[in-house]
PDB file of N, CA and C in Angstrom:
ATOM      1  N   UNK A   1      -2.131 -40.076  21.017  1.00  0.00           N
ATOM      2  CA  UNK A   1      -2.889 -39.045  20.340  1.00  0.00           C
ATOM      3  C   UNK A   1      -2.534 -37.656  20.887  1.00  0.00           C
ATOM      4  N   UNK A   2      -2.090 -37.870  22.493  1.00  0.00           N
ATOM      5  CA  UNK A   2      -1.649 -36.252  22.722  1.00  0.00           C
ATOM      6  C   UNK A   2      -0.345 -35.459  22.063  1.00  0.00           C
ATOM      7  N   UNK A   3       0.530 -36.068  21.322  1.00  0.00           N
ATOM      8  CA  UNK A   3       1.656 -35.924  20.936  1.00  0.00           C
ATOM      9  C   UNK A   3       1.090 -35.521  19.593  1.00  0.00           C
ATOM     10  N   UNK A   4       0.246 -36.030  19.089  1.00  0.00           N
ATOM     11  CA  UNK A   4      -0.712 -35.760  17.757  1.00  0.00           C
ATOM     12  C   UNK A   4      -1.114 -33.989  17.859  1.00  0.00           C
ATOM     13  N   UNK A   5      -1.708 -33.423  19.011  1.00  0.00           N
ATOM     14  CA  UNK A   5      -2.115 -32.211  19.324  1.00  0.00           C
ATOM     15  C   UNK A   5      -1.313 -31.886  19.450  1.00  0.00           C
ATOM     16  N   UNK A   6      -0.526 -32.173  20.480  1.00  0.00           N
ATOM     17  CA  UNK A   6       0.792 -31.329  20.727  1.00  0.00           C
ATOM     18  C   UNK A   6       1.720 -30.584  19.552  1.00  0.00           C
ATOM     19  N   UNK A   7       2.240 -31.486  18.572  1.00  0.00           N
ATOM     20  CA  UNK A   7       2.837 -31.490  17.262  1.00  0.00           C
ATOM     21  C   UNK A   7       1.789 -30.170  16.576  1.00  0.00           C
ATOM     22  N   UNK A   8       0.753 -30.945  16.491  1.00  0.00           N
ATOM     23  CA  UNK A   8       0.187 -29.628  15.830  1.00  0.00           C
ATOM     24  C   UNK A   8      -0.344 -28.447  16.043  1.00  0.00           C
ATOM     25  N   UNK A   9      -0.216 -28.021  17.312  1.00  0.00           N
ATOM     26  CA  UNK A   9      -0.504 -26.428  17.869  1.00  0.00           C
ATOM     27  C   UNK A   9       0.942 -25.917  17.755  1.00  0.00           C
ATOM     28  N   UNK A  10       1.743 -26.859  18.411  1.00  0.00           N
ATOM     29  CA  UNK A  10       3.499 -26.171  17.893  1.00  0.00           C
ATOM     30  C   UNK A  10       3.539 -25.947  16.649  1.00  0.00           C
ATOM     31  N   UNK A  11       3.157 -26.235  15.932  1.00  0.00           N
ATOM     32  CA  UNK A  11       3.419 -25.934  14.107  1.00  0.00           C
ATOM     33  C   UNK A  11       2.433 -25.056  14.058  1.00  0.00           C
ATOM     34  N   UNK A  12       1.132 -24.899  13.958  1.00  0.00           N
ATOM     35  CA  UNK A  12       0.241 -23.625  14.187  1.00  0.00           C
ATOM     36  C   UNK A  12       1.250 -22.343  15.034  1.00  0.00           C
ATOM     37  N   UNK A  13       2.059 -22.140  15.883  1.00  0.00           N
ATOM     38  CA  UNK A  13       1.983 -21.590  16.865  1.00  0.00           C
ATOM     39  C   UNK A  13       3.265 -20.751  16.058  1.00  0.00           C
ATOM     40  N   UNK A  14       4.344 -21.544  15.531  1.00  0.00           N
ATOM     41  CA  UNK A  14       5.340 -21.095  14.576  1.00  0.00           C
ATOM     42  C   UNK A  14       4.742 -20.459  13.420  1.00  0.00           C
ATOM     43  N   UNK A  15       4.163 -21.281  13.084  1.00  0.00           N
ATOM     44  CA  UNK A  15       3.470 -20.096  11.493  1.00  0.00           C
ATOM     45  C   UNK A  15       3.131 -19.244  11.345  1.00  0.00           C
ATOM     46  N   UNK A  16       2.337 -19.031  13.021  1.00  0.00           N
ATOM     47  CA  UNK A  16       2.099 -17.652  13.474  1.00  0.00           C
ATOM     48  C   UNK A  16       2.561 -16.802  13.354  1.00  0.00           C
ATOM     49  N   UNK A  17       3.682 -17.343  14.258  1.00  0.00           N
ATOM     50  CA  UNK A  17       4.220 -16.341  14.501  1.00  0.00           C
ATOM     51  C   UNK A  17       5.679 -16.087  13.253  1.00  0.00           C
ATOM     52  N   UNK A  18       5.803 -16.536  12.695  1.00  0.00           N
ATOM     53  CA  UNK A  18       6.074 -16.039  11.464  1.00  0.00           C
ATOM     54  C   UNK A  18       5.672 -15.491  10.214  1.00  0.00           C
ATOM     55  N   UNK A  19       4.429 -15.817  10.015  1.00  0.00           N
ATOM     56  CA  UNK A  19       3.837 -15.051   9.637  1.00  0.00           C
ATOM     57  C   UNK A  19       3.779 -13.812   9.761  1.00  0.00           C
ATOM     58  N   UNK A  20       3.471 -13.379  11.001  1.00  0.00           N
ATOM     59  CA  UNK A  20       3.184 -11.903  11.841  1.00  0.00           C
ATOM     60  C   UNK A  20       4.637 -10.866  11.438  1.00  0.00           C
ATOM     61  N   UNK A  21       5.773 -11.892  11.481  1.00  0.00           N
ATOM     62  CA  UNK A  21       6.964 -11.092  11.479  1.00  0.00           C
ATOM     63  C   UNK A  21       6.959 -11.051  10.306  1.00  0.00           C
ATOM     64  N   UNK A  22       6.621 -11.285   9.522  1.00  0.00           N
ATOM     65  CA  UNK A  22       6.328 -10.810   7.732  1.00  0.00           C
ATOM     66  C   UNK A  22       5.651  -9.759   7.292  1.00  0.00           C
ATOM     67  N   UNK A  23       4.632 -10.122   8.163  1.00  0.00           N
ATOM     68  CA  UNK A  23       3.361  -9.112   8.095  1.00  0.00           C
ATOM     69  C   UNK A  23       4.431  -7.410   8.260  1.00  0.00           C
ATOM     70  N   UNK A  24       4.438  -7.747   9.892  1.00  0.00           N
ATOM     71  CA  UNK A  24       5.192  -6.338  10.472  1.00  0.00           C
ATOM     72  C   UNK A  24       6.088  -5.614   9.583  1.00  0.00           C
ATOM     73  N   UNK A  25       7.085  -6.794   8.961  1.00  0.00           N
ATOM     74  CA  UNK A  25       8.147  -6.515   8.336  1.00  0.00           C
ATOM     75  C   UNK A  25       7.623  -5.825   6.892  1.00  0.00           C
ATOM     76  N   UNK A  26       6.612  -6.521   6.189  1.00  0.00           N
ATOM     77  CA  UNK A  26       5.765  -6.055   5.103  1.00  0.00           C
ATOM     78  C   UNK A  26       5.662  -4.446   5.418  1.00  0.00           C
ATOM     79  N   UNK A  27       4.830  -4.483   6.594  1.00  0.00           N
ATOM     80  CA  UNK A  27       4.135  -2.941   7.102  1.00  0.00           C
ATOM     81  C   UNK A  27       5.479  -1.893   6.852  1.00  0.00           C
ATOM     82  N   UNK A  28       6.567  -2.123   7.681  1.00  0.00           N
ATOM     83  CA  UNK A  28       7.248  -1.443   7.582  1.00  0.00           C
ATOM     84  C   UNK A  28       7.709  -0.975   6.376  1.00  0.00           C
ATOM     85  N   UNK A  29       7.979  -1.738   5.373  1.00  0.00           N
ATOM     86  CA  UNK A  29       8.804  -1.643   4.031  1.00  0.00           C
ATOM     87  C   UNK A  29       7.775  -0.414   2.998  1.00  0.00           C
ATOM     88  N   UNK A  30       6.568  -1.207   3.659  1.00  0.00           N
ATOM     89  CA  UNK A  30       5.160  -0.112   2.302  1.00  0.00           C
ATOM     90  C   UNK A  30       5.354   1.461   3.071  1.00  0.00           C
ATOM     91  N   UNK A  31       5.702   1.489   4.565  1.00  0.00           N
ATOM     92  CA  UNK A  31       5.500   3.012   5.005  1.00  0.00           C
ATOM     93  C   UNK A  31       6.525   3.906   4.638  1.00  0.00           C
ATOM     94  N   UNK A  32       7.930   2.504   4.751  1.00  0.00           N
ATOM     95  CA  UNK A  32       9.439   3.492   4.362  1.00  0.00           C
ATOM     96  C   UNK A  32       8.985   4.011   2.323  1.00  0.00           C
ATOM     97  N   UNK A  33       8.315   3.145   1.529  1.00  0.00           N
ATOM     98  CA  UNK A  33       8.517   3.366   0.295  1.00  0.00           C
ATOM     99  C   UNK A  33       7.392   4.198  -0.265  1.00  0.00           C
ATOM    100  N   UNK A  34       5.996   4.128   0.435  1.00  0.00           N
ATOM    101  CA  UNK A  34       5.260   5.169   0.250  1.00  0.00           C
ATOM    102  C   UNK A  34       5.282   6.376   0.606  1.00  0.00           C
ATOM    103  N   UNK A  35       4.893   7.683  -0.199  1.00  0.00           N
ATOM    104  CA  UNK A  35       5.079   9.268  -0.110  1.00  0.00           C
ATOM    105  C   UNK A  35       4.287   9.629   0.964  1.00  0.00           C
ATOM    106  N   UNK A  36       4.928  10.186   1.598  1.00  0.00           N
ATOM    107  CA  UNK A  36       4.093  11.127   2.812  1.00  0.00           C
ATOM    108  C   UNK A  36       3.210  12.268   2.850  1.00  0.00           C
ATOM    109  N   UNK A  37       2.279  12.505   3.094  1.00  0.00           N
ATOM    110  CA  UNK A  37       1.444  13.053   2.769  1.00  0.00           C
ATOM    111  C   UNK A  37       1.833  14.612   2.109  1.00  0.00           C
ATOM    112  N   UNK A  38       2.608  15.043   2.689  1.00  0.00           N
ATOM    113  CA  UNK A  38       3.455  16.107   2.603  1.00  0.00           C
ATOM    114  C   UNK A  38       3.677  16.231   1.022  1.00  0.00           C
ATOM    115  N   UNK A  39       4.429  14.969   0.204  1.00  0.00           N
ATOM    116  CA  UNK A  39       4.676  14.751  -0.800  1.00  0.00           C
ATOM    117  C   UNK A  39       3.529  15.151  -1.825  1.00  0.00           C
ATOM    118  N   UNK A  40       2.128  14.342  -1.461  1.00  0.00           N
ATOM    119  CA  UNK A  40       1.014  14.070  -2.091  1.00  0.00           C
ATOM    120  C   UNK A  40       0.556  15.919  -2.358  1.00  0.00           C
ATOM    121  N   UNK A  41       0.903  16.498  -1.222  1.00  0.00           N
ATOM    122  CA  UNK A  41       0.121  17.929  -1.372  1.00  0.00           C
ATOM    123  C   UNK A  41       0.940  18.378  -2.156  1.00  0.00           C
ATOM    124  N   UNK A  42       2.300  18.335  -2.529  1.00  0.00           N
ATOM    125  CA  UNK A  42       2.971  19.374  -3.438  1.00  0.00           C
ATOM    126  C   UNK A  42       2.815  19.259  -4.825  1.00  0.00           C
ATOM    127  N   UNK A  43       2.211  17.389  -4.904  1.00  0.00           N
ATOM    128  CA  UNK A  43       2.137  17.252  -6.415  1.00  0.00           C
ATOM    129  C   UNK A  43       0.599  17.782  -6.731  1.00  0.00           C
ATOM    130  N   UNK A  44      -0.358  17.954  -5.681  1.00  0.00           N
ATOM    131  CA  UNK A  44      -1.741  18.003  -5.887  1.00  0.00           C
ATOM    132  C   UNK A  44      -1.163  20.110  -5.446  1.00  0.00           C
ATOM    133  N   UNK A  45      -0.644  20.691  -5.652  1.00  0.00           N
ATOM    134  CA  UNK A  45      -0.031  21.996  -5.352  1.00  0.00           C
ATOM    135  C   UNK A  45       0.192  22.405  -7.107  1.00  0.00           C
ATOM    136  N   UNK A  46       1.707  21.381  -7.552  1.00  0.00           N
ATOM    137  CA  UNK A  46       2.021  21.452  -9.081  1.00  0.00           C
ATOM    138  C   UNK A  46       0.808  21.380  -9.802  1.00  0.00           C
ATOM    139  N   UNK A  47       0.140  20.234  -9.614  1.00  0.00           N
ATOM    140  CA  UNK A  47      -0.991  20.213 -10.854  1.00  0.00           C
ATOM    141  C   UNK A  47      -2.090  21.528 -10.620  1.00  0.00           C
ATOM    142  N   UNK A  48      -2.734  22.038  -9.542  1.00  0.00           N
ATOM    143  CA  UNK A  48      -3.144  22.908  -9.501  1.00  0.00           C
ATOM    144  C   UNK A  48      -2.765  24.315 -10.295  1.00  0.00           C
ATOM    145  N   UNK A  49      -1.519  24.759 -10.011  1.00  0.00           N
ATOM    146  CA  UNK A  49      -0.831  25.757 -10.442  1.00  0.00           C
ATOM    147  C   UNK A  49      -0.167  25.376 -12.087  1.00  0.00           C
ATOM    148  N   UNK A  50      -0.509  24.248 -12.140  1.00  0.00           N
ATOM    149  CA  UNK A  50      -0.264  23.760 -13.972  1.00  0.00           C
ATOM    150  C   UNK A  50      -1.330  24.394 -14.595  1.00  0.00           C
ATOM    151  N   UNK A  51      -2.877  23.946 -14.322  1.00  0.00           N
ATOM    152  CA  UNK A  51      -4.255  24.224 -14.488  1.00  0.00           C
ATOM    153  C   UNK A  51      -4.510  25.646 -14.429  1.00  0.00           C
ATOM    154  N   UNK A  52      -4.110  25.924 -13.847  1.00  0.00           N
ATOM    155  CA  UNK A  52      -3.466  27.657 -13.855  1.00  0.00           C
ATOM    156  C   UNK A  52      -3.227  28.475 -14.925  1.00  0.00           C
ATOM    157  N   UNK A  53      -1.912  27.964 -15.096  1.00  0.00           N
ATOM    158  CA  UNK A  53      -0.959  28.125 -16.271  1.00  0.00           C
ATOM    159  C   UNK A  53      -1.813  27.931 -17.324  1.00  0.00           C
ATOM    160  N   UNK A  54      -2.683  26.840 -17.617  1.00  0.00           N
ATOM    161  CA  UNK A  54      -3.038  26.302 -18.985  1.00  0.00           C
ATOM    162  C   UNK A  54      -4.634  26.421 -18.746  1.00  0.00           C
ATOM    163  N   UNK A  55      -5.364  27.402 -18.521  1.00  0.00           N
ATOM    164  CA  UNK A  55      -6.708  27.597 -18.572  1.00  0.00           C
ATOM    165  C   UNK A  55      -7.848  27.362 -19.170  1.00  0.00           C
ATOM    166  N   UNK A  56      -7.301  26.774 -20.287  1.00  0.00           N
ATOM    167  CA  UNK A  56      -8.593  26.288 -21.433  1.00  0.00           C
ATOM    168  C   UNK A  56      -8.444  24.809 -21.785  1.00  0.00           C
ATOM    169  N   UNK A  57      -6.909  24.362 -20.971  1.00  0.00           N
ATOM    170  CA  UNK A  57      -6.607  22.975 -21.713  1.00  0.00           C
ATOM    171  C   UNK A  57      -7.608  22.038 -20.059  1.00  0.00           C
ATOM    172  N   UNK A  58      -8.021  20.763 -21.073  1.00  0.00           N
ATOM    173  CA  UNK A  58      -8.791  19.979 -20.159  1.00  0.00           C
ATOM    174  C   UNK A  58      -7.346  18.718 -19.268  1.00  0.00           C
ATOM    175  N   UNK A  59      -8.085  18.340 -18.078  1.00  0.00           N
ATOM    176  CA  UNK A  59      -7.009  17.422 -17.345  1.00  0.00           C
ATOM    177  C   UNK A  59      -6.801  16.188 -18.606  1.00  0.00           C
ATOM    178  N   UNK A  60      -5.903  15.343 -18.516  1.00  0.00           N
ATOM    179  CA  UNK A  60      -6.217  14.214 -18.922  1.00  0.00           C
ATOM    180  C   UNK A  60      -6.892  13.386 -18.173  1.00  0.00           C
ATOM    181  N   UNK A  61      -7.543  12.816 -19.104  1.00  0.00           N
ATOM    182  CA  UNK A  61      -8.269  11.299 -17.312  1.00  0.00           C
ATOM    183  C   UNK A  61      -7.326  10.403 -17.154  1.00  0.00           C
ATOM    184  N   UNK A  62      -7.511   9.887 -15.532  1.00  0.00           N
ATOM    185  CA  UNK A  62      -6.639   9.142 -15.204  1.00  0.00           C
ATOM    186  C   UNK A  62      -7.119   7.742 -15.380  1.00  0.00           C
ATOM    187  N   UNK A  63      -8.661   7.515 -15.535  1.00  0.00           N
ATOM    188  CA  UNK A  63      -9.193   6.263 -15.081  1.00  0.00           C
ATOM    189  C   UNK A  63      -9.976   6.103 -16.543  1.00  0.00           C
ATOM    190  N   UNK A  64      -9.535   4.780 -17.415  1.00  0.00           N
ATOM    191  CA  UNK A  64     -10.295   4.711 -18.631  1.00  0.00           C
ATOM    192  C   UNK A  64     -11.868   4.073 -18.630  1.00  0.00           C
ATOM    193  N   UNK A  65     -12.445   4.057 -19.359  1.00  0.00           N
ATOM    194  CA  UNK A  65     -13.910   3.260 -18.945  1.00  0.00           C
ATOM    195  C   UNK A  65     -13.786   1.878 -19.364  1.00  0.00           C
ATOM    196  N   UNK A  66     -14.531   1.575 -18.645  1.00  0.00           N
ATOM    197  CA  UNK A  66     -14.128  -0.407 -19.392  1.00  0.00           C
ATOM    198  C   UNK A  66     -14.655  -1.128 -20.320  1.00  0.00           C
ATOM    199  N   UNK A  67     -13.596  -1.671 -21.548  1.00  0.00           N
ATOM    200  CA  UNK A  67     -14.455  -2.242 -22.950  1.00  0.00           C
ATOM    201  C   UNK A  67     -13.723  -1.010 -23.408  1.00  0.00           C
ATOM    202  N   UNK A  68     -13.225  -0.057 -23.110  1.00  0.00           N
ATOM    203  CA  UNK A  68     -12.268   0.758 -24.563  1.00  0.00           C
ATOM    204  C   UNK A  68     -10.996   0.719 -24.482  1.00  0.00           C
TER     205      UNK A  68
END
């Protein structure tokens, strides 16, 4: 029966830790492909200075209501 435990904390212990290196590897990939904040202010900069430009026109919405 100890070979029973044994077997199966080694297989727990791998999944782990492969898992984790997915995870990490995940983390990394979303930080290289997501915009940096830097980015976020120039487009929230453009739309400002659009709104500007166009003084009477309304934003579009971004978020529809639900059921239309």
């Amino acid at each position: 029966m100890d070979a029973v435990h044994e077997s199966f904390a080694h297989g727990v212990a791998r999944t782990s830790l492969v898992g984790g290196i997915i995870m990490g590897a995940g983390a990394v990939i979303v930080l290289a492909v997501l915009p940096g904040r830097k980015a976020a202010g120039k487009d929230r900069q453009e739309n400002a200075e659009e709104a500007d430009a166009f003084p009477g026109r309304r934003p579009a919405p971004t978020v529809r209501p639900a059921g239309r």
